[in-house]
N, C-alpha and C. Protein backbone atom coordinates (compact mmCIF):
# COMPACT_ATOMS: atom_id res chain seq x y z
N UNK A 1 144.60 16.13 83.85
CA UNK A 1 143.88 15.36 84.85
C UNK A 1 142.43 15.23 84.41
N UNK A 2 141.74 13.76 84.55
CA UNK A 2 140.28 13.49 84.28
C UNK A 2 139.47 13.69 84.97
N UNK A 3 138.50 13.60 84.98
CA UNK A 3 137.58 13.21 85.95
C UNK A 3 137.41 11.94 86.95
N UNK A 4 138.28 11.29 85.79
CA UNK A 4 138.67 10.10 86.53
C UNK A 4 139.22 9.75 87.50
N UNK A 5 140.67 10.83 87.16
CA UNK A 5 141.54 10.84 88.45
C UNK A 5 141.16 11.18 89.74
N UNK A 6 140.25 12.90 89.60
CA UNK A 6 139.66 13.38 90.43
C UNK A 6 138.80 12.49 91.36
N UNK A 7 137.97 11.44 90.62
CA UNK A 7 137.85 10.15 91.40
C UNK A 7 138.47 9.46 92.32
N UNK A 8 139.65 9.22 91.67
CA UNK A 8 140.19 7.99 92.40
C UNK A 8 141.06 9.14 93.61
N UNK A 9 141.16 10.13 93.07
CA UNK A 9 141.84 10.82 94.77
C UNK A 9 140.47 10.97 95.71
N UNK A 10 139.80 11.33 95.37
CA UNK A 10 138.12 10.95 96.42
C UNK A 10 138.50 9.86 97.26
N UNK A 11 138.50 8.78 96.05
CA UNK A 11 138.44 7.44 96.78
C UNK A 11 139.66 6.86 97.93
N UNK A 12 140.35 7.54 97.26
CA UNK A 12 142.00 7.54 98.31
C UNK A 12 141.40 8.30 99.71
N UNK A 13 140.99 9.56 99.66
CA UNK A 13 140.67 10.24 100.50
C UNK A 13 139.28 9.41 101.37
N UNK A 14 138.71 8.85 101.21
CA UNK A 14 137.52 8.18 101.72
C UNK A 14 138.37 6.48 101.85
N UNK A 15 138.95 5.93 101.37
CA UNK A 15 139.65 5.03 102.28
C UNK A 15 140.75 5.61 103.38
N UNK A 16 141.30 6.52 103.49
CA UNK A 16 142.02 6.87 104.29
C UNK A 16 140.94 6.97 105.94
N UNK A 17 139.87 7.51 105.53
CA UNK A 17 138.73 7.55 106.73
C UNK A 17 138.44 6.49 106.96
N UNK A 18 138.07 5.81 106.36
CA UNK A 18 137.82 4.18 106.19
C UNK A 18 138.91 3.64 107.24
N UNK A 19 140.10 3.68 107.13
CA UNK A 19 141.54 2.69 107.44
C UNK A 19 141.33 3.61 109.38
N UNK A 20 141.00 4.58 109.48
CA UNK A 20 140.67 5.06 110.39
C UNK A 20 139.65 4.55 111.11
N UNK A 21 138.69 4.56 110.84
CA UNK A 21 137.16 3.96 111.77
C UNK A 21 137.64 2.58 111.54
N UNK A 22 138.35 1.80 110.90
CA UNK A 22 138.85 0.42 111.29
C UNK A 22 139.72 0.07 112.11
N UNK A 23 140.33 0.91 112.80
CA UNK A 23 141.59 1.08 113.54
C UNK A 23 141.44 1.90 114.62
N UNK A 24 140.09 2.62 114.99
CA UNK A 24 139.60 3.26 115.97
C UNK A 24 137.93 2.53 116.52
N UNK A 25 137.41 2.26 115.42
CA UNK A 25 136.37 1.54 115.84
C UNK A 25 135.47 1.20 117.30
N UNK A 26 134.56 1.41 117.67
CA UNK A 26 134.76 1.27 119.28
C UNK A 26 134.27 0.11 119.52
N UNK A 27 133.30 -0.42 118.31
CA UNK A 27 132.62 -1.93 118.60
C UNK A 27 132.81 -2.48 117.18
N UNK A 28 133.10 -4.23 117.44
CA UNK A 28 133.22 -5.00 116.00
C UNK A 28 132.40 -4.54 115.18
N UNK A 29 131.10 -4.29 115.28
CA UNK A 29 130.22 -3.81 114.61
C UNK A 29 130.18 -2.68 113.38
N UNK A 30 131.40 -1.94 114.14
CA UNK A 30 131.81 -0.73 113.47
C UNK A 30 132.93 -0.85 112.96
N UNK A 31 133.83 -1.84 113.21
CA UNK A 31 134.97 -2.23 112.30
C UNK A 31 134.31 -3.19 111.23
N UNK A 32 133.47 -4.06 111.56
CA UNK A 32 132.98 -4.76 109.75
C UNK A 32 132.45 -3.77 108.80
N UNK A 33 131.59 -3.08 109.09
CA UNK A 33 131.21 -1.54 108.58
C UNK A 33 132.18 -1.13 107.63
N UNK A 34 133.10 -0.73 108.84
CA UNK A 34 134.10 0.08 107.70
C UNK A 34 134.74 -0.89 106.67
N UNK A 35 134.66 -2.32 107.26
CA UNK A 35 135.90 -2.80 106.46
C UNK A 35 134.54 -3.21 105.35
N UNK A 36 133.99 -3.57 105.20
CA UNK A 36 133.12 -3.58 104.08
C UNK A 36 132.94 -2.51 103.15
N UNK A 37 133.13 -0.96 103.62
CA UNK A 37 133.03 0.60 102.85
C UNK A 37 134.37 0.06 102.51
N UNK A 38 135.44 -0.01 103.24
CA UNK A 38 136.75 -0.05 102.36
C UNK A 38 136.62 -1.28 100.90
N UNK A 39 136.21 -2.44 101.25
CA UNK A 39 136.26 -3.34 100.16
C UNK A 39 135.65 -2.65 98.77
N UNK A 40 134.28 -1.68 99.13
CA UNK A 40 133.11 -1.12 97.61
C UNK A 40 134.04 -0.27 97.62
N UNK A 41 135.04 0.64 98.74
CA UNK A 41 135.76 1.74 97.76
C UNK A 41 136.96 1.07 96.49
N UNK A 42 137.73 -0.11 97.41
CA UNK A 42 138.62 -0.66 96.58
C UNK A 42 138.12 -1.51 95.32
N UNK A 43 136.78 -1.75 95.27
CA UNK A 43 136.19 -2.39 93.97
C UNK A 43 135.98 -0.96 93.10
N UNK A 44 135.49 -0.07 93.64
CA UNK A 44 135.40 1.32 93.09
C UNK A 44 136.18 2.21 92.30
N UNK A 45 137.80 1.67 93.16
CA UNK A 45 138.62 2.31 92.32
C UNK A 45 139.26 1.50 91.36
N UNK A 46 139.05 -0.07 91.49
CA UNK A 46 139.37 -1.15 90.38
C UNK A 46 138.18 -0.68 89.42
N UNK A 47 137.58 -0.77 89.67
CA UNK A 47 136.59 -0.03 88.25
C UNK A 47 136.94 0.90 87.47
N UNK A 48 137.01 2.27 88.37
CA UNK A 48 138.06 3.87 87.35
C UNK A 48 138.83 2.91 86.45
N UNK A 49 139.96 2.55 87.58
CA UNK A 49 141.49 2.49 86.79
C UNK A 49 140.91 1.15 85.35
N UNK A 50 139.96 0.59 85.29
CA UNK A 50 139.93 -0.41 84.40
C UNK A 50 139.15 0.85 83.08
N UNK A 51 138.56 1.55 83.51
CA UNK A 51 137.82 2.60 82.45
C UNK A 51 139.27 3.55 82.22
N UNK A 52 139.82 3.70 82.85
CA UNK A 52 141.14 4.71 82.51
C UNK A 52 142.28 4.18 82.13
N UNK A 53 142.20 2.60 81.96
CA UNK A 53 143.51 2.12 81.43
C UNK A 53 142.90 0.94 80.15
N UNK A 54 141.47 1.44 79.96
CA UNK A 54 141.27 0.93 78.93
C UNK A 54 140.87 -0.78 78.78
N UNK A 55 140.42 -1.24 80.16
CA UNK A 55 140.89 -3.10 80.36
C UNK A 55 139.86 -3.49 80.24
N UNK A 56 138.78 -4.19 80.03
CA UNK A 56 137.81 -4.83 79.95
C UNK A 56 137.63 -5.80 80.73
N UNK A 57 138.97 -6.74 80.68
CA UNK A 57 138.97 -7.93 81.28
C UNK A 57 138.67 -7.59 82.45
N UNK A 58 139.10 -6.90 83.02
CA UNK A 58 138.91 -6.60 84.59
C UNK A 58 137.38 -6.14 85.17
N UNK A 59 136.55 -6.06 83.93
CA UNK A 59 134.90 -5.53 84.65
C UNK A 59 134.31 -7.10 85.39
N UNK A 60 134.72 -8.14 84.90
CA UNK A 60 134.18 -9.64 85.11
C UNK A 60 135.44 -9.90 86.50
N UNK A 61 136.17 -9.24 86.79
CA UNK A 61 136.69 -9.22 88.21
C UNK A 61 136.01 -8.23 89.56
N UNK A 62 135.90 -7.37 88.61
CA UNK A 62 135.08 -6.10 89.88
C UNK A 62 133.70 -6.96 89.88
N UNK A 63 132.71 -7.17 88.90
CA UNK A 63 131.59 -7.75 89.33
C UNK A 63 131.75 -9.66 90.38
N UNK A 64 132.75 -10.07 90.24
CA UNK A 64 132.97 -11.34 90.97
C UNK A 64 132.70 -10.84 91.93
N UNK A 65 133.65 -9.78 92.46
CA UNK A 65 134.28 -9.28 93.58
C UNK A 65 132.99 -8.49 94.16
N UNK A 66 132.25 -8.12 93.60
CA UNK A 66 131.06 -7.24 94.76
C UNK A 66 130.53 -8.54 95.15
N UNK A 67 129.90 -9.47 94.05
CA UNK A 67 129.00 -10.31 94.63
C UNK A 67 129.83 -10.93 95.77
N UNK A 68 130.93 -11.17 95.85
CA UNK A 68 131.64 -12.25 96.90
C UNK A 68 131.44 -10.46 97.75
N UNK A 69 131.81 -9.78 97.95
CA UNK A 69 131.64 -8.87 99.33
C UNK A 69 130.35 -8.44 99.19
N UNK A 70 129.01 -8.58 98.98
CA UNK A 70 127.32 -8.76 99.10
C UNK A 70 127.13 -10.25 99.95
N UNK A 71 127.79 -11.35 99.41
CA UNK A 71 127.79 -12.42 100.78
C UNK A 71 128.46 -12.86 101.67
N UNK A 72 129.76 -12.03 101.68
CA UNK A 72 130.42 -11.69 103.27
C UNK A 72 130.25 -10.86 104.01
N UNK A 73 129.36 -9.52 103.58
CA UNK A 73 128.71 -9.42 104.10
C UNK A 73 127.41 -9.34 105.68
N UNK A 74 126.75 -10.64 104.17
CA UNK A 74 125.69 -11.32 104.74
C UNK A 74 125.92 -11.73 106.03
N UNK A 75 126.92 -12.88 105.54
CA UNK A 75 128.19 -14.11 106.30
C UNK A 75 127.51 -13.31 108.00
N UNK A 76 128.54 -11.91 107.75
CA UNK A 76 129.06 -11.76 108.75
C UNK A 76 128.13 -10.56 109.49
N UNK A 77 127.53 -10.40 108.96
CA UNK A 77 126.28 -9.78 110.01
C UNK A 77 125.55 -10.92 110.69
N UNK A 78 125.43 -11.68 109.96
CA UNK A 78 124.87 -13.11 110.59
C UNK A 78 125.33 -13.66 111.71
N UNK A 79 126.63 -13.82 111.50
CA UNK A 79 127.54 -14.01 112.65
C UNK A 79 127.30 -13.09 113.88
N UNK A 80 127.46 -11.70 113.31
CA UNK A 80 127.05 -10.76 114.61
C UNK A 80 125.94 -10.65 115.31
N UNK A 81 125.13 -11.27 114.57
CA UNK A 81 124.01 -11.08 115.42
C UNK A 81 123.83 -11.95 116.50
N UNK A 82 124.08 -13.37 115.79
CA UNK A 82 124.09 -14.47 116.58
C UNK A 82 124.83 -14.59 117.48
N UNK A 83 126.17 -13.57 117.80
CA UNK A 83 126.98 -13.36 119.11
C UNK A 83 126.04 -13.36 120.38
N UNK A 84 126.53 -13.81 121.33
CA UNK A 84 126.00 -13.18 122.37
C UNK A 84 126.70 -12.00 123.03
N UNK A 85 125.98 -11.01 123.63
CA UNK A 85 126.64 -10.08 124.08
C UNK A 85 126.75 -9.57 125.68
């Protein structure tokens, strides 16, 4: 076992909390939250597994992929704010 692995069970273990505060949540506020921590964990662990399986191709997918969840984000705090409440 790597260090790597030891990683990606972290990351298992911290989306599992994640899938929780999204599914318990008490305000939308706190479900985009999480679901945004879940998206950087799941780019997080597409990263390991691309360093542990050797892929390259896949670093120009994880970097697409943050910038598109850095402006959904945005999107959607925007949205929240502009709710009325």
């Amino acid at each position: 076992m790597t260090w790597i692995d030891g990683l990606l069970i972290a990351l298992g273990a911290v989306m599992a909390v994640v899938v929780g505060r999204l599914l318990t949540g008490p305000t939308n506020a706190d479900r985009v939250v999480a679901l945004d921590l879940g998206f950087v964990v799941f780019i997080a662990a597409t990263a390991l597994l691309s360093i542990r399986l050797d892929v390259v191709a896949v670093d120009i997918l994880v970097l697409a992929a943050t910038l598109l969840g850095f402006l959904t984000t945005i999107a959607v705090s925007h949205l929240l704010e502009r709710r009325p409440r």
